[in-house]
Protein backbone atom coordinates (compact mmCIF):
# COMPACT_ATOMS: atom_id res chain seq x y z
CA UNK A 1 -134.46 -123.19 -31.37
CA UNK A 2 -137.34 -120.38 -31.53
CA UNK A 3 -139.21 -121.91 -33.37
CA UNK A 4 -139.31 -125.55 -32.05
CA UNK A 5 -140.46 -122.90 -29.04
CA UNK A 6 -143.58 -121.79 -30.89
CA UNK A 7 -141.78 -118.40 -30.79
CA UNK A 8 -140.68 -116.37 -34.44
CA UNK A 9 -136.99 -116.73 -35.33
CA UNK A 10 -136.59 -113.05 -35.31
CA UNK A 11 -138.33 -109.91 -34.17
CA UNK A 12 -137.57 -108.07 -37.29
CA UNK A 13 -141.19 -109.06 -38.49
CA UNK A 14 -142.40 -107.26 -35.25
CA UNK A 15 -140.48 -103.93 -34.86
CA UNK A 16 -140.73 -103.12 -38.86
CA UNK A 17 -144.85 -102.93 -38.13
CA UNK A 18 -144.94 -101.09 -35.08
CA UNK A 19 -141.84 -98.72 -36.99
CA UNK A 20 -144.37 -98.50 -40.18
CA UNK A 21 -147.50 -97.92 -37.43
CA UNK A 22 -146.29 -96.02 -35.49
CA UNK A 23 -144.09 -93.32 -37.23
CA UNK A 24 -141.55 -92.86 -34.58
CA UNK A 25 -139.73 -89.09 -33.96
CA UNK A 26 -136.25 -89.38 -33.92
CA UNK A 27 -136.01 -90.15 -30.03
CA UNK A 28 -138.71 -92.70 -30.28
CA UNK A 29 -136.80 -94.53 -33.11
CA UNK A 30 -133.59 -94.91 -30.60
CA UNK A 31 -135.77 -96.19 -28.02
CA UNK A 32 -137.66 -98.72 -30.80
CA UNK A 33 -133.97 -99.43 -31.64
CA UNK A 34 -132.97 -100.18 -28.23
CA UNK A 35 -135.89 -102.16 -27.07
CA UNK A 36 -134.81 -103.87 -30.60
CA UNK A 37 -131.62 -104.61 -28.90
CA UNK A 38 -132.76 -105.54 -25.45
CA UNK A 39 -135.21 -108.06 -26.95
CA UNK A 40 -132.40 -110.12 -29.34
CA UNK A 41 -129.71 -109.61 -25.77
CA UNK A 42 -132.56 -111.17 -23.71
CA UNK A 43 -133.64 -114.04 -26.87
CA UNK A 44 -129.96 -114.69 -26.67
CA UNK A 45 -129.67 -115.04 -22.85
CA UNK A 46 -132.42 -117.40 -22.34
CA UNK A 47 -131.64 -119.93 -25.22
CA UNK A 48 -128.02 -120.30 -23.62
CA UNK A 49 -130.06 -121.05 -20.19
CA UNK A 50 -131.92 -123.33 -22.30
CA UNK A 51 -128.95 -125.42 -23.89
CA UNK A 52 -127.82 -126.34 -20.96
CA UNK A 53 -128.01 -130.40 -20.46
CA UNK A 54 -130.35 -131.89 -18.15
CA UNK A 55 -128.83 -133.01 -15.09
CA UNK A 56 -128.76 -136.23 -13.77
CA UNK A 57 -129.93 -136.05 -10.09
CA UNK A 58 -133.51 -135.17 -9.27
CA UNK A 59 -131.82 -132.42 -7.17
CA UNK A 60 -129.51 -131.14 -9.72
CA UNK A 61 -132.55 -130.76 -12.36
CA UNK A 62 -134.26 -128.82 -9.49
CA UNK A 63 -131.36 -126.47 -8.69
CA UNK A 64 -131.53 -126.21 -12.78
CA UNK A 65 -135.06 -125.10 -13.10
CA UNK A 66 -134.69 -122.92 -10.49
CA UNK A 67 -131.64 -121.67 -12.49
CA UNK A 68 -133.91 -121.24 -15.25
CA UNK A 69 -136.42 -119.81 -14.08
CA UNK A 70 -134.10 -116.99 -12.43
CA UNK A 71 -133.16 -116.23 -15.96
CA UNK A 72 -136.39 -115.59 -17.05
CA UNK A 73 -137.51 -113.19 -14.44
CA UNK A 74 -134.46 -111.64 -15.29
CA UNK A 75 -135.23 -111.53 -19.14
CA UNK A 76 -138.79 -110.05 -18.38
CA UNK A 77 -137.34 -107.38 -15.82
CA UNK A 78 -134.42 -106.37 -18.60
CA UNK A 79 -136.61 -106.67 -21.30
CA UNK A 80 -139.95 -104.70 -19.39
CA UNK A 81 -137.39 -101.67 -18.33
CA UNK A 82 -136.68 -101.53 -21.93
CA UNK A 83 -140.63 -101.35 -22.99
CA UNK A 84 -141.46 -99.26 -20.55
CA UNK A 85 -138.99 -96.55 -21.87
CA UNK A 86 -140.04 -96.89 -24.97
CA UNK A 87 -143.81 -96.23 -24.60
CA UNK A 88 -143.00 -93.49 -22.08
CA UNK A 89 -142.37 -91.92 -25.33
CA UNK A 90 -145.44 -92.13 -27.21
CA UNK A 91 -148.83 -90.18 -27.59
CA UNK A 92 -151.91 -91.42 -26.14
CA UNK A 93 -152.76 -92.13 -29.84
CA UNK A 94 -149.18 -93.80 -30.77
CA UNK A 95 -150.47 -96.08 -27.36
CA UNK A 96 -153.84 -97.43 -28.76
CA UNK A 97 -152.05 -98.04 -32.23
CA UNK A 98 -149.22 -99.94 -30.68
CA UNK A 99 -151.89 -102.14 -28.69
CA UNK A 100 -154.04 -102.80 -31.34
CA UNK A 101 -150.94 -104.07 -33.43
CA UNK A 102 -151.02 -108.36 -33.14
């Protein structure tokens, strides 16, 4: 389903390069770890809003986007609270390296 998205299948690919960039202390490892988590929990979430079938009534597929689109605020907010911790964590220097990563 991720990938008929455009998105990657898994974010393994991702956190392995910021871990091997970055060279996380111990604490930032658990927060890498649980952003990790948050981002697979929140993947998870919206594919099941996603699989969903389309409705039948005009109104019904509105009440669905709107369904949808409630999920993904609440994605990004879950998932942001989880970013933000972990960069809370980092040097100024960790910073630039993590946004420099593609």
């Amino acid at each position: 389903m991720a990938r008929m998205c455009g998105l990657p299948a898994s974010n393994e690919a991702a956190m392995r390069q910021i871990d091997q960039s970055l060279r996380p202390t111990k604490a930032q490892r658990a927060s890498l770890e649980a952003l990790q988590k948050k981002s697979s929990e929140m993947g998870q979430f919206l594919m099941a809003s996603y699989l969903k079938p389309i409705e039948a009534t005009p109104a019904a597929r509105l009440d669905a986007a709107a369904d949808r689109l409630t999920a993904v605020i609440f994605a990004a907010s879950n998932f942001n609270i989880a970013l933000n911790n972990f960069t809370s964590r980092h040097s100024d220097e960790q910073k630039t390296k993590l946004n420099s990563l593609r």
